[in-house]
Protein backbone atom coordinates (compact mmCIF):
# COMPACT_ATOMS: atom_id res chain seq x y z
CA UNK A 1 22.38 11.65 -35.69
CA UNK A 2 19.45 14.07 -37.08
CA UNK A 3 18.88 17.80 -37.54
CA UNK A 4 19.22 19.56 -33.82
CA UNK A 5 15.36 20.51 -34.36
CA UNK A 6 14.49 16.56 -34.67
CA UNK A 7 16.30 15.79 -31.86
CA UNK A 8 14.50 16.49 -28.85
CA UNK A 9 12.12 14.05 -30.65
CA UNK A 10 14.30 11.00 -30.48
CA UNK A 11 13.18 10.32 -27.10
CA UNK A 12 9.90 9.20 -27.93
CA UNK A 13 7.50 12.11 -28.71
CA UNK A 14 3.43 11.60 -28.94
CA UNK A 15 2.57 10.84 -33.23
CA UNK A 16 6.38 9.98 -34.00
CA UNK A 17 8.19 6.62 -34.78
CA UNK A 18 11.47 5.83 -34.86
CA UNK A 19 13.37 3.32 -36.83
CA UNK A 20 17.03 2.15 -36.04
CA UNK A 21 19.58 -0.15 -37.27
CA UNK A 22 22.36 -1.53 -35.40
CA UNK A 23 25.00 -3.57 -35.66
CA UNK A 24 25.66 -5.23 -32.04
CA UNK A 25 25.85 -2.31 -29.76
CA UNK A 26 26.52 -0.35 -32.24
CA UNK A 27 23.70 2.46 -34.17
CA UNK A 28 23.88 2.35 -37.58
CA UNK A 29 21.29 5.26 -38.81
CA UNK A 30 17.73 5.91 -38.26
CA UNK A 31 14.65 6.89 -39.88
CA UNK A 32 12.23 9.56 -38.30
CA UNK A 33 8.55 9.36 -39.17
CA UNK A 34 5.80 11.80 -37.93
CA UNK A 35 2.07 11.39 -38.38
CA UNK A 36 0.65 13.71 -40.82
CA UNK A 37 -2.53 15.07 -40.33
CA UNK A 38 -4.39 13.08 -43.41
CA UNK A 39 -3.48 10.22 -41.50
CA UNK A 40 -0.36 8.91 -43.36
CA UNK A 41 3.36 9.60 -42.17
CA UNK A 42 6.00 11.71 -43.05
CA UNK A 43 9.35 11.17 -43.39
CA UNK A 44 11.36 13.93 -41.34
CA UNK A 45 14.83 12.82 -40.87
CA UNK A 46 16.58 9.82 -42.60
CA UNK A 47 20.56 9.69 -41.16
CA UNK A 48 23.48 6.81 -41.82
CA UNK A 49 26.62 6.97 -39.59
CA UNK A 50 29.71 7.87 -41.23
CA UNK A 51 31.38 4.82 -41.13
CA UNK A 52 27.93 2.56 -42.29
CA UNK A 53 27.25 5.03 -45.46
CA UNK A 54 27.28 3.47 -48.88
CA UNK A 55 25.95 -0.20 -46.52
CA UNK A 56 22.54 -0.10 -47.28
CA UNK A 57 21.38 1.61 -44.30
CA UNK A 58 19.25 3.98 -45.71
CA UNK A 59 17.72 1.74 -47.90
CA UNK A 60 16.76 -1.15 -45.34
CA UNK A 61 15.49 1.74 -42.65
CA UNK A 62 13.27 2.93 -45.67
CA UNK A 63 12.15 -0.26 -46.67
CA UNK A 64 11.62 -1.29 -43.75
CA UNK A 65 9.10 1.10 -42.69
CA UNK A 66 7.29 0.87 -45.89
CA UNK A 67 6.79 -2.55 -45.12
CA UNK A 68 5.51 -1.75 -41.75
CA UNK A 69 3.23 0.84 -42.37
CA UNK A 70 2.06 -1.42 -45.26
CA UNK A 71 1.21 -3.74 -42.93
CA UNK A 72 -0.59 -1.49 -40.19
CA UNK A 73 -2.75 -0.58 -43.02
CA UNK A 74 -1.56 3.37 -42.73
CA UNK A 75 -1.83 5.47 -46.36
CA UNK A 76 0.44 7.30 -48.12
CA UNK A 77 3.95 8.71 -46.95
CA UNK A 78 5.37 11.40 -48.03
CA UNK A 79 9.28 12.73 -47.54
CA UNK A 80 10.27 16.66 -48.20
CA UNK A 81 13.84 17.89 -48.41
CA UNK A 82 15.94 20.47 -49.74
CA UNK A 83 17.70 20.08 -53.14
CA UNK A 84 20.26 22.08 -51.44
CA UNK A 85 21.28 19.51 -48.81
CA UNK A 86 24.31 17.35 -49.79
CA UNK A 87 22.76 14.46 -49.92
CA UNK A 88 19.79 15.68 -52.08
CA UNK A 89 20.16 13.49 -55.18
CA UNK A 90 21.48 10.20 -53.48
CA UNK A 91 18.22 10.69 -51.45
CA UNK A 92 16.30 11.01 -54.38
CA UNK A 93 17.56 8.29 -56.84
CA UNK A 94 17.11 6.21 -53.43
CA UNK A 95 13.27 6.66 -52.92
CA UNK A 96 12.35 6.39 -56.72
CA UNK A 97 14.24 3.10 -56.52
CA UNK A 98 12.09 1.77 -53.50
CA UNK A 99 8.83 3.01 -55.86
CA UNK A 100 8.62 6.66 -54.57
CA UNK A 101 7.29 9.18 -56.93
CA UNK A 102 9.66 11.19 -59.12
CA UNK A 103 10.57 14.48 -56.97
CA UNK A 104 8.00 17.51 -57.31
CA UNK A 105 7.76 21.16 -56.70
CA UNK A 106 6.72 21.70 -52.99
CA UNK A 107 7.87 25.55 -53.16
CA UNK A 108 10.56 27.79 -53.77
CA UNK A 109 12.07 29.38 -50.57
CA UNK A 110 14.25 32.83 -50.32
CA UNK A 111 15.53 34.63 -47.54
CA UNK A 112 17.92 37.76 -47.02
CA UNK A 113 18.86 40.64 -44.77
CA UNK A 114 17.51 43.85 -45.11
CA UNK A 115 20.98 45.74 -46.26
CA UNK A 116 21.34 43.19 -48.94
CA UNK A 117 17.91 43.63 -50.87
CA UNK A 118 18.54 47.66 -49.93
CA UNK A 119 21.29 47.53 -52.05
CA UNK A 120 19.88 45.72 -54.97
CA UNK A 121 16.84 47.90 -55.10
CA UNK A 122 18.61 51.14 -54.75
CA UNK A 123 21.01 49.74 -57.82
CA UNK A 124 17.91 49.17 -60.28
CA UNK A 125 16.34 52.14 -58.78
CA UNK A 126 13.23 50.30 -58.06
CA UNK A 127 11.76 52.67 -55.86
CA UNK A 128 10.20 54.20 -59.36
CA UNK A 129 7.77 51.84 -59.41
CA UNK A 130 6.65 52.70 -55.98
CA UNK A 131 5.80 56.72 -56.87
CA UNK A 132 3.65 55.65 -60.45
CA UNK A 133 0.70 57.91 -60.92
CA UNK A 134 -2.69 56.45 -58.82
CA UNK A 135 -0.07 54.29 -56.91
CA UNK A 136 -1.47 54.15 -53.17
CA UNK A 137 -0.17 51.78 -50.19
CA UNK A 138 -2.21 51.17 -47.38
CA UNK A 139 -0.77 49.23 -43.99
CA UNK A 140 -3.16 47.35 -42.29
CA UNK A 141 -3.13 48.99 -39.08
CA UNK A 142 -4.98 51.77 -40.87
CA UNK A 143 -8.06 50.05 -42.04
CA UNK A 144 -10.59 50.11 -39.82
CA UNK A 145 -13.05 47.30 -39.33
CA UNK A 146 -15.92 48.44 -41.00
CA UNK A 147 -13.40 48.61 -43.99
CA UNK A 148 -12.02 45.24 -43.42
CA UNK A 149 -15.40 43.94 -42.94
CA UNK A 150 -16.51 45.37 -46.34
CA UNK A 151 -13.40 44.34 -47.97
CA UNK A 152 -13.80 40.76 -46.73
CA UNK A 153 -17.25 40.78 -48.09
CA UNK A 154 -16.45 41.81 -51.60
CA UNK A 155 -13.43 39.15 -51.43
CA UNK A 156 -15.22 36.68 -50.84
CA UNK A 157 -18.28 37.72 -53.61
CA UNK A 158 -15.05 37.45 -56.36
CA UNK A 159 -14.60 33.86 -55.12
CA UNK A 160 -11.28 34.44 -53.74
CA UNK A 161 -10.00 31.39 -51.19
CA UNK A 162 -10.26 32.56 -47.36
CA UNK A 163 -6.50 31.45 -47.05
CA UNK A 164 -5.72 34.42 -49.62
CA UNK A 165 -7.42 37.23 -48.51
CA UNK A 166 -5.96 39.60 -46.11
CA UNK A 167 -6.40 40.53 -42.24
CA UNK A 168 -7.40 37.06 -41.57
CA UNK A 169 -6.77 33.72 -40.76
CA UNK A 170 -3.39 34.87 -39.73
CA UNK A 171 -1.78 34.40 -36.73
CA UNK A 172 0.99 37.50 -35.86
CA UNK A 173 0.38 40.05 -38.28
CA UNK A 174 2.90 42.84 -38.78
CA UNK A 175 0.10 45.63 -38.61
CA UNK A 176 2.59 48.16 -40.19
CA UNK A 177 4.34 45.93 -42.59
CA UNK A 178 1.46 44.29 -44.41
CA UNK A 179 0.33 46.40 -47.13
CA UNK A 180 -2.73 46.92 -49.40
CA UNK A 181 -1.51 48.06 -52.79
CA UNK A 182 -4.11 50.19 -54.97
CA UNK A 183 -3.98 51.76 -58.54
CA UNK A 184 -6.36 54.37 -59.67
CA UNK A 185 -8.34 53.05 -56.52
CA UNK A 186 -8.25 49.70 -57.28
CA UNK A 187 -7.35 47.74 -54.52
CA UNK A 188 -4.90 45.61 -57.13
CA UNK A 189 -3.45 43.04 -54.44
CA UNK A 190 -2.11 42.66 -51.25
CA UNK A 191 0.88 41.43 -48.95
CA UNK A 192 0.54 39.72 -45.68
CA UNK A 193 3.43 40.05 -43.45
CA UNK A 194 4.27 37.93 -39.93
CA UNK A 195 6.48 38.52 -37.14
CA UNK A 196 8.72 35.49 -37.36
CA UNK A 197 11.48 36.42 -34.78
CA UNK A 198 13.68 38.93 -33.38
CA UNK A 199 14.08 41.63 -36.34
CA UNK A 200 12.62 38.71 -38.86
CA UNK A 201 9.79 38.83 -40.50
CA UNK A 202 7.57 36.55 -43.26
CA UNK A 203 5.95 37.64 -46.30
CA UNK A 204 3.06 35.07 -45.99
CA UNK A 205 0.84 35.39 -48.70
CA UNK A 206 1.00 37.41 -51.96
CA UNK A 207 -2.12 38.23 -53.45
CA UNK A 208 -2.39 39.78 -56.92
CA UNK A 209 -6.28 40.66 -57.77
CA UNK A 210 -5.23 43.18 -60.38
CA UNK A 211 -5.70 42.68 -64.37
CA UNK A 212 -1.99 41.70 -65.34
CA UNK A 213 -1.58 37.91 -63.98
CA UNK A 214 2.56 38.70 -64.49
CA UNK A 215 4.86 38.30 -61.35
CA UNK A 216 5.96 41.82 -62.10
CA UNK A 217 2.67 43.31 -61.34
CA UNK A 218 3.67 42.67 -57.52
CA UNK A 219 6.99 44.16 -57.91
CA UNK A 220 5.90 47.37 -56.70
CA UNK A 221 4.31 46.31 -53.98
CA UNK A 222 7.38 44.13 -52.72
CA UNK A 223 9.87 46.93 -53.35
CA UNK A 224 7.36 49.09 -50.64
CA UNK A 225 7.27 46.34 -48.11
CA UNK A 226 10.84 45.69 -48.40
CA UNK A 227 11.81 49.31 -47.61
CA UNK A 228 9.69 49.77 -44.55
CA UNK A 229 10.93 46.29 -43.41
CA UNK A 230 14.65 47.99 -44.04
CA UNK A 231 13.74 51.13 -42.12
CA UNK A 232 12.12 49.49 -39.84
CA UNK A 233 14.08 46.81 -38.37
CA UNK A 234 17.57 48.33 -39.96
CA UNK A 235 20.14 46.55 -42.04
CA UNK A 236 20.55 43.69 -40.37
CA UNK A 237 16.99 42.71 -40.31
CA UNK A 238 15.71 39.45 -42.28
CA UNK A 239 12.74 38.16 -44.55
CA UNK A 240 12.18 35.43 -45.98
CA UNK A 241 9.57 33.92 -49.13
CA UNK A 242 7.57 30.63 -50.27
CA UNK A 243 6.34 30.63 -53.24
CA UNK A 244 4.76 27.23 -55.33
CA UNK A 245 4.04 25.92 -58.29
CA UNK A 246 0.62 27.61 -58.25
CA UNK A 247 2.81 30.87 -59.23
CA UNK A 248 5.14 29.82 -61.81
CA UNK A 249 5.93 33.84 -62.80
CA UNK A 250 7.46 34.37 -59.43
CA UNK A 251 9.49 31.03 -59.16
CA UNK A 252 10.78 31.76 -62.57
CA UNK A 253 11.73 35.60 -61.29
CA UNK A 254 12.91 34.16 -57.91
CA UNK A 255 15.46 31.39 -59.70
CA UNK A 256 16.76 34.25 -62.17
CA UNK A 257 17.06 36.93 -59.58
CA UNK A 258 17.21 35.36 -56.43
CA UNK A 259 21.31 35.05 -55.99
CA UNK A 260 21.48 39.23 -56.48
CA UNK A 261 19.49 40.37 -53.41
CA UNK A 262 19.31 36.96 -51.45
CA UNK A 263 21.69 35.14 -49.40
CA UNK A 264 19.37 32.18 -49.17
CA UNK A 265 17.10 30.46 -52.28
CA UNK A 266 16.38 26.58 -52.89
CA UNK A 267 13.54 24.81 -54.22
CA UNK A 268 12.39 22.44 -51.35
CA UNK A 269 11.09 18.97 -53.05
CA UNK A 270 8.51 16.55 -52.52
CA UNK A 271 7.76 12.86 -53.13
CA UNK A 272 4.98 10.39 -52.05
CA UNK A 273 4.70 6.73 -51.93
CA UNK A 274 1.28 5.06 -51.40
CA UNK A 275 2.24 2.34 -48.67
CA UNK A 276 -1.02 0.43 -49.01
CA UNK A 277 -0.97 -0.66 -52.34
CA UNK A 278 1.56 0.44 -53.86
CA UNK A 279 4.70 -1.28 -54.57
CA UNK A 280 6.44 -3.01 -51.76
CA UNK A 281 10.17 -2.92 -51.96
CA UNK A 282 12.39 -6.32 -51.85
CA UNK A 283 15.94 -5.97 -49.64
């Protein structure tokens, strides 16, 4: 009655609540909450059984958790969810009814195979923008430490967030796959790459410290780490992208081009609802 991930949770797991309806014997649906870490609760599954949707269900399991976490004195809630998933706008006409803000912009996601983006690039012949004059890509692996300790310095001098800078905080790095990019010997921006599973990989964080603030100033340095991923991993390799509202340049490029070298692109949503104060729904 809930995504396979959730389910291992349904039998009670530390910082999770559960909320059922039944008719007699009978379940009904049921609402998944999980604590979030600024001490309000989010809303991870929400599921009505075939035969009880269009009852209510979903509306009276929402309601009444809002009314119990109203009452418990706990802050805000907040739901996330694919605009992708079939029940997508139901879900959202349902929570802006019960006083849920209108749906926002958590971040764009993409994913694809290696063979697929291959083709595409080869197509546009986008390699060219890899082999421009002063055009230099360095992998991690071959900084050293003094140079990552000097980079790291100047970094943070400029001001730029720790969570953006490369080589660090990052758990499982691909050494070979994330790249410095440099023009003229500028180090322009940079591309942090993770190992995400068997043959999969996630481009983390996508830094551009160059001059031009444009989403194609990074395509060069995507095309490179896209075709060592491909010769690295081979065509049936994956990757996969976030990127948010903080970059509106690459959302806009990701929802034109997306569909022609991806097999994989929505926008995944947001909404909050301020449970301790805010408006308390009636049933």
């Amino acid at each position: 009655m809930t995504f396979p991930a959730y389910r291992r949770l349904l039998s009670g797991a530390p910082g999770h609540d559960i909320f059922v309806a039944t008719q007699g014997a009978e379940l009904c649906g049921l609402a998944l909450w999980r604590q979030s870490e600024d001490g309000g609760q989010r809303l991870l599954s929400l599921f009505t059984a075939h035969d009880w949707r269009g009852e209510g269900v979903a509306r009276s399991l929402l309601a009444h958790a809002q009314e119990t976490y109203r009452l418990a004195g706990i802050g805000g809630l907040t739901a996330f969810w694919s605009d992708t998933l079939p029940g997508a706008e139901p879900f959202s006409r349902l929570i802006q009814s019960l006083g849920w803000s209108a749906p926002a912009l958590d971040c764009v996601r993409v994913s694809a195979n290696a063979a697929q983006t291959k083709v595409w690039s080869d197509s546009r012949r986008m390699e060219r923008m890899t082999t421009r004059p002063g055009m230099v890509f360095r992998a991690f692996d071959a900084v050293g430490a003094a140079e990552r300790a000097q980079i790291q310095s100047g970094l943070q001098a400029e001001g730029v967030p720790v969570q953006w800078r490369p080589f660090e905080p990052y758990d499982d790095i691909n050494q070979q796959l994330s790249l410095l990019m440099y023009r003229n010997a500028n180090l322009d921006g940079w591309i942090v790459v993770q190992d995400s599973g068997p043959s999969e990989v996630w481009l983390c964080s996508l830094y551009n410290r160059g001059l031009s603030t444009s989403a194609g100033a990074l395509m060069p340095l995507l095309v490179e780490v896209c075709a060592r991923h491909h010769a690295t991993f081979g065509p049936t390799g994956r990757w996969r992208y976030n990127t948010g509202p903080e970059h509106p340049g690459m959302a806009a490029f990701l929802s034109r081009y997306a569909s022609e070298f991806a097999d994989f692109y929505d926008r995944h949503l947001y909404s909050t609802f301020a449970s301790n104060g805010g408006r308390s729904a009636t049933i």
